[in-house]
Protein backbone atom coordinates (compact mmCIF):
# COMPACT_ATOMS: atom_id res chain seq x y z
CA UNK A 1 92.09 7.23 121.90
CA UNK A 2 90.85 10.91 121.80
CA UNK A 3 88.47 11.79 125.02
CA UNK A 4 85.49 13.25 123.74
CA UNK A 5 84.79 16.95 124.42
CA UNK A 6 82.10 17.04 127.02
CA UNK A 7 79.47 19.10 125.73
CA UNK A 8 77.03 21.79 127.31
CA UNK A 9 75.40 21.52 130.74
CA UNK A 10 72.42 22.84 132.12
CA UNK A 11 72.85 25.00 135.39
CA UNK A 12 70.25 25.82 137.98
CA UNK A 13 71.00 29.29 138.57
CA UNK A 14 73.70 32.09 138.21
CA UNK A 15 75.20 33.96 140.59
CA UNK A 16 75.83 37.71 139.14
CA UNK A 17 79.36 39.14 138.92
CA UNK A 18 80.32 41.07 141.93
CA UNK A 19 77.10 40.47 143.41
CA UNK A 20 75.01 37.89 145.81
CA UNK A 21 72.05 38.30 143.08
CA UNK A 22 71.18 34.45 142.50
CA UNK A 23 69.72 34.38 138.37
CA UNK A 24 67.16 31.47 137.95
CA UNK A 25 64.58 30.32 134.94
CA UNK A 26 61.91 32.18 134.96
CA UNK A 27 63.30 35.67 136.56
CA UNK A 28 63.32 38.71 134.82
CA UNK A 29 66.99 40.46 134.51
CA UNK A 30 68.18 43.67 133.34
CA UNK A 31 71.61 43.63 130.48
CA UNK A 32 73.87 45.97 129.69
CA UNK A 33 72.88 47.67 126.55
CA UNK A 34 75.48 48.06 123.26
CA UNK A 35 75.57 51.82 123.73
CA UNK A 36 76.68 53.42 126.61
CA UNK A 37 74.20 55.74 128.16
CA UNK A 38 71.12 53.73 126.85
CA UNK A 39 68.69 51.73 129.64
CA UNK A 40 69.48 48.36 129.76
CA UNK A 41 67.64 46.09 128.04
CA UNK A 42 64.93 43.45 129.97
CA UNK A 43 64.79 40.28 129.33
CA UNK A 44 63.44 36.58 131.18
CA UNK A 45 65.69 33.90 131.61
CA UNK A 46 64.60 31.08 129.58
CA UNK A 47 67.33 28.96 130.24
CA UNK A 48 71.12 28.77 132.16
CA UNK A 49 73.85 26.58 130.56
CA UNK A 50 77.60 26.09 130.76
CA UNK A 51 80.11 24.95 128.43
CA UNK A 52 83.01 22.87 128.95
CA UNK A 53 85.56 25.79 129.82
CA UNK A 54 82.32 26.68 132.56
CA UNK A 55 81.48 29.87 130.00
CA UNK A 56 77.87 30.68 131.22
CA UNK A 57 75.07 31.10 128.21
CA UNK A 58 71.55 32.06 128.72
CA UNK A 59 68.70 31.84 126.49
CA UNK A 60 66.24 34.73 127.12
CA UNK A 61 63.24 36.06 125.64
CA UNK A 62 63.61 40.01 125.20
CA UNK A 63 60.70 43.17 126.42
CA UNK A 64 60.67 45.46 124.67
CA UNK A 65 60.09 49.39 125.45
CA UNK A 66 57.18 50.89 123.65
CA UNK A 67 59.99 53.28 121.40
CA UNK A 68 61.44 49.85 120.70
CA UNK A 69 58.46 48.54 119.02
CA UNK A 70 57.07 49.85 115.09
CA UNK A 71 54.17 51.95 116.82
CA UNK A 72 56.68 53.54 119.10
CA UNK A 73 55.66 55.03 122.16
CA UNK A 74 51.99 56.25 122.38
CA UNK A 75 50.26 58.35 125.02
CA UNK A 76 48.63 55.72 126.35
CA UNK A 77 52.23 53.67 127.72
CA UNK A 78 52.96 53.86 131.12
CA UNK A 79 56.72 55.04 131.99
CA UNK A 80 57.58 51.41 133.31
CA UNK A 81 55.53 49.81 130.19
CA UNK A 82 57.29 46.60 128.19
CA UNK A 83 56.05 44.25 125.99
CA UNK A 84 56.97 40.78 125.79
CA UNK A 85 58.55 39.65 122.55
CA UNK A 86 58.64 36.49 120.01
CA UNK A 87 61.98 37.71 120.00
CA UNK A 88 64.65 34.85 122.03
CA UNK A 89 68.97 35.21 121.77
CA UNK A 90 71.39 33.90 123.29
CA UNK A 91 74.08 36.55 125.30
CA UNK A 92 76.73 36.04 127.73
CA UNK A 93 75.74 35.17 131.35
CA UNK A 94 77.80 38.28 131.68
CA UNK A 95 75.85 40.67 130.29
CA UNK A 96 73.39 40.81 133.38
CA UNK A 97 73.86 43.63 135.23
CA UNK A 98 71.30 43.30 137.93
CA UNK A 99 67.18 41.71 138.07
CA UNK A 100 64.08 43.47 137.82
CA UNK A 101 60.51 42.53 137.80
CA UNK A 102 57.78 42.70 135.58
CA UNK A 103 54.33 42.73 136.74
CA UNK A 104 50.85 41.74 135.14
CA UNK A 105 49.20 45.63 134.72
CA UNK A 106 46.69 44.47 137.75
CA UNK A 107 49.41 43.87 139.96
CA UNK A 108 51.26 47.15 139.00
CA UNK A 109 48.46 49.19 139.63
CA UNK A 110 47.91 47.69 143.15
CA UNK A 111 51.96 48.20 144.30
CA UNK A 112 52.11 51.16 146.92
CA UNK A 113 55.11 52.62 145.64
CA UNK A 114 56.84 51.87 142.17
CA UNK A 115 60.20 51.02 142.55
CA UNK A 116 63.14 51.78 140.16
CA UNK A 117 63.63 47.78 139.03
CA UNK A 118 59.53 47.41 139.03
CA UNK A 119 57.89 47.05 135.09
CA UNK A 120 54.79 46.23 134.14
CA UNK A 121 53.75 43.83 130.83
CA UNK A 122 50.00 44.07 129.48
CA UNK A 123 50.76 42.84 125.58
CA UNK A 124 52.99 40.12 124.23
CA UNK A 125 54.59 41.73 120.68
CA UNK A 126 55.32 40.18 117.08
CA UNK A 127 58.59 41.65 116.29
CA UNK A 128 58.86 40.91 112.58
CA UNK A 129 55.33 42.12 112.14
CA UNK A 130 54.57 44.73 115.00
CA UNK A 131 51.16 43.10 116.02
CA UNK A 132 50.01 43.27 118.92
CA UNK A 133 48.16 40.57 121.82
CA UNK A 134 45.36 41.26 122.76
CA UNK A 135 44.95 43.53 119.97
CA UNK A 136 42.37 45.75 121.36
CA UNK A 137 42.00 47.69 124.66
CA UNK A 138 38.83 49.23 126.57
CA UNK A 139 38.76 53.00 126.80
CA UNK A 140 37.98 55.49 128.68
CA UNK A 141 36.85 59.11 129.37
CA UNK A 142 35.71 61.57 126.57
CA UNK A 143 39.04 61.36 124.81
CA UNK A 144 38.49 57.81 124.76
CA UNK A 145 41.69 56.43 125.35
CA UNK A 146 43.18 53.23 126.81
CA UNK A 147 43.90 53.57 130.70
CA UNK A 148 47.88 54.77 131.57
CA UNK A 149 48.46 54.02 135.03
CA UNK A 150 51.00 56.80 135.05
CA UNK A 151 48.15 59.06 134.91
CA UNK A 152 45.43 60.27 137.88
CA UNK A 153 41.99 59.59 136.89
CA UNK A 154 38.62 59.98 138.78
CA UNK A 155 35.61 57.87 138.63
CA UNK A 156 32.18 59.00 137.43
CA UNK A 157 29.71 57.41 140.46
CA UNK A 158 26.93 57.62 137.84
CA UNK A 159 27.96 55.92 134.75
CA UNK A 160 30.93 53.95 136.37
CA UNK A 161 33.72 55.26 133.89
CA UNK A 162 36.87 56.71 134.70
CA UNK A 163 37.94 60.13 133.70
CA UNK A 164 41.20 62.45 133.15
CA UNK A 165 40.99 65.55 135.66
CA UNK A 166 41.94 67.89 132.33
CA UNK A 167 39.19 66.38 129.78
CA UNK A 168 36.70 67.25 132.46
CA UNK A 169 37.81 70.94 133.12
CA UNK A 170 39.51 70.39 136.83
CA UNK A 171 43.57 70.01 137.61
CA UNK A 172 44.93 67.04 139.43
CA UNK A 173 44.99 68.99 142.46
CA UNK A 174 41.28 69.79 142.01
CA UNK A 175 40.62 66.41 141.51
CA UNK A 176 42.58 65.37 144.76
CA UNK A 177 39.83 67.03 147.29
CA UNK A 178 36.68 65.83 145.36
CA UNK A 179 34.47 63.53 147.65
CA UNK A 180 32.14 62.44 145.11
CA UNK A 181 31.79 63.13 141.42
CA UNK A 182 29.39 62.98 138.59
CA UNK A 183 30.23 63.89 134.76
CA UNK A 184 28.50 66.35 132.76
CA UNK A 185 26.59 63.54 131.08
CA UNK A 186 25.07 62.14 134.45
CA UNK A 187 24.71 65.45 135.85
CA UNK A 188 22.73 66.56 132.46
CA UNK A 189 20.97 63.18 132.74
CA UNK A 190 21.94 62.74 129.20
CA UNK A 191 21.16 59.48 126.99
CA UNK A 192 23.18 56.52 128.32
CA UNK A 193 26.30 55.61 127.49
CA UNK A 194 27.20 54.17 124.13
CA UNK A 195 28.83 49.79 125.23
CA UNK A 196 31.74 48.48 124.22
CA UNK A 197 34.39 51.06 122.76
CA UNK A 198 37.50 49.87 122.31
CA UNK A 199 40.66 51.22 120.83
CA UNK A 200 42.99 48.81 118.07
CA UNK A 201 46.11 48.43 119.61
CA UNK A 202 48.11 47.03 116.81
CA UNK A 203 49.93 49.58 118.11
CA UNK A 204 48.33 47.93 121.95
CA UNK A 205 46.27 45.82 124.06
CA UNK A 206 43.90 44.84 127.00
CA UNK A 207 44.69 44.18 130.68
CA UNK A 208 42.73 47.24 132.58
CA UNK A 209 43.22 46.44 136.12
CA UNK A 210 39.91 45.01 137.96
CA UNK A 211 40.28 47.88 141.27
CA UNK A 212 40.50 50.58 139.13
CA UNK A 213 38.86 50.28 135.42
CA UNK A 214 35.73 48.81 134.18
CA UNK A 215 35.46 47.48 130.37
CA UNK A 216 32.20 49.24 129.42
């Protein structure tokens, strides 16, 4: 009588190829892309399983890069921005290449120095459609635009909003030395400030971090 094929097992972690890097659910790895010379691509670990011949499989949910996504890449993305997809495969335990992490925006803001495997994740993405959750961000400054932690900004002690060095007529280096600053609508005591802008994200989304931006 024919022994029947013992099917797929579920595995605890993964140890990477030619490394000591131990792969579990839940962690955030980086895979070698199709084309050579392109970033790898992101991705969490969703699941680790072997088949009978011990062939390693994970399921993983992809990030994508803002010039990934149908808005493409906006002036408002940080450098280490991703989005997390509806988007899930299935690739070759193989494929990994190293792990990485991927921070909530609050916790980004707060690291002390960014490392070269440190991401940050403020919106979850609809592939097939390009939307966008949340779907709407706070902004900030005159230009009113959504906050890029990539970029310096100084805060006004009057109204409480945060401002870009070059919409208010300084450079960063200016900026750097300033003790204390007003905008020219507190210093003209001019009418106060309109509540509640936002900016439609479907190209983006919310997650200002509490230490450094206020929703107004």
């Amino acid at each position: 009588m024919a022994k029947t094929r013992p099917g797929k097992r579920d595995l605890d972690s993964y140890t990477i190829k030619g490394t000591n890097k131990v792969v579990r659910v839940g962690d955030c790895v980086l895979m070698r892309p199709a084309d050579v010379g392109k970033p790898p691509y992101v991705a969490r670990v969703e699941k680790i399983e072997a088949d009978s011949r011990n062939n390693v499989k994970v399921k993983v949910r992809w990030y994508y890069r803002p010039e990934e996504s149908m808005g493409g890449r906006r002036q408002f993305h940080g450098a280490k921005e991703l989005f997390l997809s509806d988007h899930h495969d299935v690739q070759s335990a193989h494929t990994i290449e190293g792990k990485c992490t991927v921070h909530s925006f609050k916790n980004y803001t707060k690291l002390e120095n960014v490392g070269a495997d440190d991401y940050f994740c403020r919106f979850e993405y609809k592939a097939a459609t390009g939307a966008f959750t949340p779907d709407r961000v706070a902004v900030y400054c005159k230009c009113e635009m959504p906050y890029n932690p990539d970029d310096l900004m100084v805060q006004c002690e009057g109204c409480k909003d945060w401002f870009h060095p070059s919409c208010m007529g300084m450079t960063i280096e200016e900026a750097k030395k300033l003790d204390h600053f007003l905008c020219s609508d507190c210093v003209a005591e001019d009418d106060p400030k309109k509540g509640g802008s936002t900016f439609s994200t479907s190209p983006l989304a919310d997650g200002k971090p509490d230490n450094k931006r206020r929703k107004r």
